[in-house]
Protein backbone atom coordinates (compact mmCIF):
# COMPACT_ATOMS: atom_id res chain seq x y z
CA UNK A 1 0.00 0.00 0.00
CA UNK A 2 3.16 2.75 0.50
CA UNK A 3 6.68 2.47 1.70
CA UNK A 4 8.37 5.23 3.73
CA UNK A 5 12.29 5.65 3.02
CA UNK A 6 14.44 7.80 4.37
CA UNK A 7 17.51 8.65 2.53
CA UNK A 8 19.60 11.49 4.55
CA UNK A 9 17.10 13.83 6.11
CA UNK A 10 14.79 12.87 2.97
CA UNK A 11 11.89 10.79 4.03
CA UNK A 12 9.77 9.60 0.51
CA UNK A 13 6.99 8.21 1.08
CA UNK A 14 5.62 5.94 -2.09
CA UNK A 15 2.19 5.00 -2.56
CA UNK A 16 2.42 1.38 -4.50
CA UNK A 17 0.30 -0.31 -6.24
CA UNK A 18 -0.44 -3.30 -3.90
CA UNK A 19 -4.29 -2.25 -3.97
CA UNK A 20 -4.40 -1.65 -7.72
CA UNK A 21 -2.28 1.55 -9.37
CA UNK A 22 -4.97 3.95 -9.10
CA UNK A 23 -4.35 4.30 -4.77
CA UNK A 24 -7.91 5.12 -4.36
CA UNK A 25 -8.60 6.86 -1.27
CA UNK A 26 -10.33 4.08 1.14
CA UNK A 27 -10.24 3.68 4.82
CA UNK A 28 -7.27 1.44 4.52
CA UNK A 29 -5.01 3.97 2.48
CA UNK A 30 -6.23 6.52 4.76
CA UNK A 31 -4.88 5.22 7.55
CA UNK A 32 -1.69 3.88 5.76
CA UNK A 33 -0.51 7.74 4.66
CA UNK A 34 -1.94 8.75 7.96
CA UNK A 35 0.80 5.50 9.59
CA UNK A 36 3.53 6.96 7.19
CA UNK A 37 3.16 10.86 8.36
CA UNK A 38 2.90 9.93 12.07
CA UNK A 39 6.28 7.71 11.00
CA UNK A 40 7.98 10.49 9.51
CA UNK A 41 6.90 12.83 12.10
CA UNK A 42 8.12 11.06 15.18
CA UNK A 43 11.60 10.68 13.47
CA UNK A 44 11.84 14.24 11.96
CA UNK A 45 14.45 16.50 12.64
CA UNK A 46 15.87 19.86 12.00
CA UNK A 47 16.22 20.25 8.11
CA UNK A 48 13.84 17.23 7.26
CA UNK A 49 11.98 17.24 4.03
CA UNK A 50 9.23 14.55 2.89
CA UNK A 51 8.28 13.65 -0.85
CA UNK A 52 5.46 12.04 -2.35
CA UNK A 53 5.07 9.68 -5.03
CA UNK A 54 2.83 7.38 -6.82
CA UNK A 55 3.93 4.45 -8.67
CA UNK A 56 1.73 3.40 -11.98
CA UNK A 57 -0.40 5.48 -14.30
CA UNK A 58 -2.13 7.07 -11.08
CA UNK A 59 -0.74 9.42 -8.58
CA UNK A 60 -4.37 8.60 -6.74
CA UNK A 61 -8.17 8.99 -8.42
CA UNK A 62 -9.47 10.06 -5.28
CA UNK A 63 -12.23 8.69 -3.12
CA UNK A 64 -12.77 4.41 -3.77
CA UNK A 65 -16.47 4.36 -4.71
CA UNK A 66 -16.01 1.35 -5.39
CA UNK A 67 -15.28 0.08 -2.22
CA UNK A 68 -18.32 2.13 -0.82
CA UNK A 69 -20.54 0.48 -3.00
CA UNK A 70 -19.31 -3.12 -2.75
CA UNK A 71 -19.03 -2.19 1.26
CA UNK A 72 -22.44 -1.45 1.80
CA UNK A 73 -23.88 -4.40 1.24
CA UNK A 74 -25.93 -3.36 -1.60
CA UNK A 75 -27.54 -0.33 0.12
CA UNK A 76 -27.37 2.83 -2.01
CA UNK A 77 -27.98 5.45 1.71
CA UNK A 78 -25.26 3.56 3.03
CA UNK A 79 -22.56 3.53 0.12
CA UNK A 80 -23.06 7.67 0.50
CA UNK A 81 -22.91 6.95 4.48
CA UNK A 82 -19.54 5.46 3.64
CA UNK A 83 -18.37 7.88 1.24
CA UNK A 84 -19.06 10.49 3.68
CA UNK A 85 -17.14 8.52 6.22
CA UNK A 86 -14.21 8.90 3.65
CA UNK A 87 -14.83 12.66 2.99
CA UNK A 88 -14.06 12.63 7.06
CA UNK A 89 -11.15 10.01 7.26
CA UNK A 90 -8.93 12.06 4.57
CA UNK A 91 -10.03 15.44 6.43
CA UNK A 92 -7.21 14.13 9.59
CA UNK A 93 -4.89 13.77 6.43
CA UNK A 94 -5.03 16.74 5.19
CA UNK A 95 -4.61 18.28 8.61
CA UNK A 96 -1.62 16.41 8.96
CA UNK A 97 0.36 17.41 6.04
CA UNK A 98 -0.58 21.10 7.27
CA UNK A 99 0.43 20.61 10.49
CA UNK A 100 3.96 18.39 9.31
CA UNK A 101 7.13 19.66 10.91
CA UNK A 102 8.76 19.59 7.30
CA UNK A 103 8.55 21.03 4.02
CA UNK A 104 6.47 19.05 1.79
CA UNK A 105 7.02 18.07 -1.94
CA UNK A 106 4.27 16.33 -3.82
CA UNK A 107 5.69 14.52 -7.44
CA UNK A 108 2.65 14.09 -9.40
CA UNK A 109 3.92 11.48 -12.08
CA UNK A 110 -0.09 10.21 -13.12
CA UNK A 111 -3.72 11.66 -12.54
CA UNK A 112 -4.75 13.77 -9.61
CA UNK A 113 -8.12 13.30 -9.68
CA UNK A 114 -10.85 14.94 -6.98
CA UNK A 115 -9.48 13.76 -3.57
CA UNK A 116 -6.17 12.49 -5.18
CA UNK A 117 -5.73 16.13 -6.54
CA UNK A 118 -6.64 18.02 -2.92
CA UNK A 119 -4.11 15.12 -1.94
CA UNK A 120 -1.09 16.64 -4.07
CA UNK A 121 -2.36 20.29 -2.80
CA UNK A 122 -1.90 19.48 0.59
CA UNK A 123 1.80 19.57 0.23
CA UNK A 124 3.86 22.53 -0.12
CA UNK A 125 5.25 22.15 -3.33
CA UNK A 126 3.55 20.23 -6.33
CA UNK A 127 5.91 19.14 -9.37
CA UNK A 128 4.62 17.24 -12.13
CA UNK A 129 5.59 15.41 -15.00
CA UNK A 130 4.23 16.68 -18.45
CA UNK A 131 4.12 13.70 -20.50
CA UNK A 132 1.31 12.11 -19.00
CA UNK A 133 -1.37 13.39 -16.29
CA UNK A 134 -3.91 15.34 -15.69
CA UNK A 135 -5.25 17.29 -12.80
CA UNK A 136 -9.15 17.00 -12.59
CA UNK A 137 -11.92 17.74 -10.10
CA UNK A 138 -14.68 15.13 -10.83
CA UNK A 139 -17.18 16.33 -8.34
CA UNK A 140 -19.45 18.67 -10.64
CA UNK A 141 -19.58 15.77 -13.06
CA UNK A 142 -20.22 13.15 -11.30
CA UNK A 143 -22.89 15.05 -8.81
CA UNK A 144 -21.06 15.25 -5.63
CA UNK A 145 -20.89 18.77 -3.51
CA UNK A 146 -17.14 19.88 -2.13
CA UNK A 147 -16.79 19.47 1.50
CA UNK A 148 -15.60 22.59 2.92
CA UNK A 149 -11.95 21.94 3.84
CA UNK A 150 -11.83 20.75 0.11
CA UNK A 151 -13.20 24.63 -0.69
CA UNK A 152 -10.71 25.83 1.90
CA UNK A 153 -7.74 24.01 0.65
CA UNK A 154 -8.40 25.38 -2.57
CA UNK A 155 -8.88 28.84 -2.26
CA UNK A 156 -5.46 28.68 0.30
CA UNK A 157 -3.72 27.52 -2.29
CA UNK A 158 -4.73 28.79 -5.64
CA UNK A 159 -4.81 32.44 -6.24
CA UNK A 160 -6.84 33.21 -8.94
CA UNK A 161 -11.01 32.79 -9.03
CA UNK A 162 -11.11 32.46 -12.59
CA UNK A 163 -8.79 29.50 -12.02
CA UNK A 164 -11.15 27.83 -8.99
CA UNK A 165 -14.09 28.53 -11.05
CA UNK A 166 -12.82 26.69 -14.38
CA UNK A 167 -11.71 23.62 -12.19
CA UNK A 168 -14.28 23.57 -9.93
CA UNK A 169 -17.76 24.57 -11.65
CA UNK A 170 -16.46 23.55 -15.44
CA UNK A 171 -14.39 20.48 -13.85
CA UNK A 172 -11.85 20.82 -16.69
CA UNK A 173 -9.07 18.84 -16.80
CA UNK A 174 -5.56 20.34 -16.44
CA UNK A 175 -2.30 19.27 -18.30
CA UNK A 176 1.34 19.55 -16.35
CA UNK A 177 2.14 22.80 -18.40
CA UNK A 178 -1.20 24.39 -18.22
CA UNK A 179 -1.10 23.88 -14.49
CA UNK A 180 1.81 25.74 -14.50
CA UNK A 181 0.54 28.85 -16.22
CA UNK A 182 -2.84 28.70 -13.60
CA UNK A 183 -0.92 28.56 -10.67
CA UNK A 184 -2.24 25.30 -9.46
CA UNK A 185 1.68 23.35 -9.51
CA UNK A 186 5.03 24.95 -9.04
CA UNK A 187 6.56 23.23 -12.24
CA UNK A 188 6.70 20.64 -14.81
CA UNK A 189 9.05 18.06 -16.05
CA UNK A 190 9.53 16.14 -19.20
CA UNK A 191 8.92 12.66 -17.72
CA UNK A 192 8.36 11.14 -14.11
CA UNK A 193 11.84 10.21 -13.67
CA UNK A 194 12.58 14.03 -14.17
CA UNK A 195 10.09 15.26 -11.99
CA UNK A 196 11.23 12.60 -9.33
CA UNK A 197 14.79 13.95 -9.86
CA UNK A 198 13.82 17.84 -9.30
CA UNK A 199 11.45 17.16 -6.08
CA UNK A 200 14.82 15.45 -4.85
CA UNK A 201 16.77 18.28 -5.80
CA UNK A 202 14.26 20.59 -4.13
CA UNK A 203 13.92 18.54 -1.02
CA UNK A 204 18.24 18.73 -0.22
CA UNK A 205 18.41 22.28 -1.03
CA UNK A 206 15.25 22.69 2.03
CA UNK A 207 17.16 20.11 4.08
CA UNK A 208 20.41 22.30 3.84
CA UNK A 209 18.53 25.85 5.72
CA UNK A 210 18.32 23.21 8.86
CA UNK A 211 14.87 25.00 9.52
CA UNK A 212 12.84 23.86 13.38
CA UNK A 213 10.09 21.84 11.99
CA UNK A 214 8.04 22.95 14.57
CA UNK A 215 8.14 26.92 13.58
CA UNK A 216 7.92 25.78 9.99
CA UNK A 217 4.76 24.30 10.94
CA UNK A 218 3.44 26.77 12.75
CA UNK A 219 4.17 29.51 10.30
CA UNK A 220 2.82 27.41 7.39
CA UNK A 221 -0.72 27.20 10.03
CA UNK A 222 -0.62 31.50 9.81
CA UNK A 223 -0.22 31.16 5.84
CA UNK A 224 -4.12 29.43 5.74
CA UNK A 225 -6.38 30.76 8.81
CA UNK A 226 -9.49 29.79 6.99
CA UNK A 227 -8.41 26.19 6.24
CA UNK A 228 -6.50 26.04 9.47
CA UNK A 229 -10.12 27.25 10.86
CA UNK A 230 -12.05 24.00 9.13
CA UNK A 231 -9.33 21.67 9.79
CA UNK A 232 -8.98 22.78 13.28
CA UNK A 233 -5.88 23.47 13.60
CA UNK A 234 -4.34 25.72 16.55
CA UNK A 235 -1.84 27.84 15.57
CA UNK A 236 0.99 28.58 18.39
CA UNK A 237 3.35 30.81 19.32
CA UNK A 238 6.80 29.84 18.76
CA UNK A 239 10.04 31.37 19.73
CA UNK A 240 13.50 29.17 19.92
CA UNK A 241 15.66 31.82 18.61
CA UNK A 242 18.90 32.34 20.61
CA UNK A 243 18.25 36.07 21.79
């Protein structure tokens, strides 16, 4: 389901493709990324970076409807009762990549779809390949409404309306170099193996300002009140300067 490395003060945590290579969000991956951040979290130390990757055609496709269906027994109320219980599940994740004592560096090398995109946004940095991918919000489509720290994390992190308004009311699908230009990714590489290569790159020349992750966090908290606000989130005051 993943594997967590560490290589220097690098932790990279891969999402494999033990439960097919699309790592739809269920209660079981959930929990694993949740495992892997706790991991990463209770080793972390000043100038620690983590990266995330996908391996297949998928960096994830978002929530498993799937699973609700097949889990509910048959029972249409309760396949939505378990997709909600999803929609709640992946709220703790997002909290926790907001509240990670690292900078964060998400290597999108496959589809970001709905959840799997808000996934990739919860990081601090989002690099892409440009070969193959897309970033899409399916919700619109498909007839599902946004849960709020979804609306939250997006208007945090993307700047312009016009931008939140194409991908979330015309659900268009974005390419690596189009994402670019709408501020929804940092930047784009020619292949996976590229992207991989930069959000390495990236993640030594973090590791090298030996930042506290515990300010880091903190001061990432005062970048998003309003999602901070959803996910409840405390912000604290921090000061371990030598004065």
């Amino acid at each position: 389901m993943y594997t967590l490395d560490k290589r220097g003060n690098i932790f990279i945590l891969t999402l494999t493709g033990d439960g097919g290579d699309e790592h739809r969000l269920n209660p079981t991956l959930i929990a694993s990324i949740r495992s892997a951040l706790s991991e990463a979290k209770s080793q972390s130390t000043r100038g620690t970076a983590l990266i995330t990757v996908a391996e297949g055609k998928f960096f994830s496709n978002g929530f498993d409807l799937a699973w609700a269906k097949s889990a509910s027994g048959g029972s249409p109320s309760e396949a939505v009762n378990l997709l909600r219980h999803m929609v709640e599940l992946f709220k703790d994740v997002v909290a926790d990549f907001i509240s990670l004592p690292m900078p964060t560096i998400a290597v999108v090398t496959g589809h970001a779809a709905a959840a799997g995109l808000m996934l990739a946004m919860s990081h601090d940095y989002v690099l892409m390949r440009r070969d193959r991918g897309i970033l899409y919000m399916s919700e619109v489509d498909i007839g599902m409404t946004l849960p709020g720290y979804f609306t939250a994390l997006m208007k945090s992190k993307v700047a312009r309306p016009d931008v939140r308004r194409d991908v979330l009311l015309r659900g268009v699908r974005v390419k690596a170099e189009e994402a670019v230009a709408k501020g929804l990714i940092d930047s784009a590489y020619d292949n996976g193996e590229k992207a991989v290569e930069a959000g390495v790159h990236m993640a030594e020349e973090l590791t090298k300002r030996k930042w506290d992750g515990e300010v880091y966090a903190e001061i990432r908290k005062s970048l998003y009140p309003e999602l901070c606000g959803v996910l409840s989130l405390v912000s604290r005051d921090l000061v371990k300067a030598r004065l």
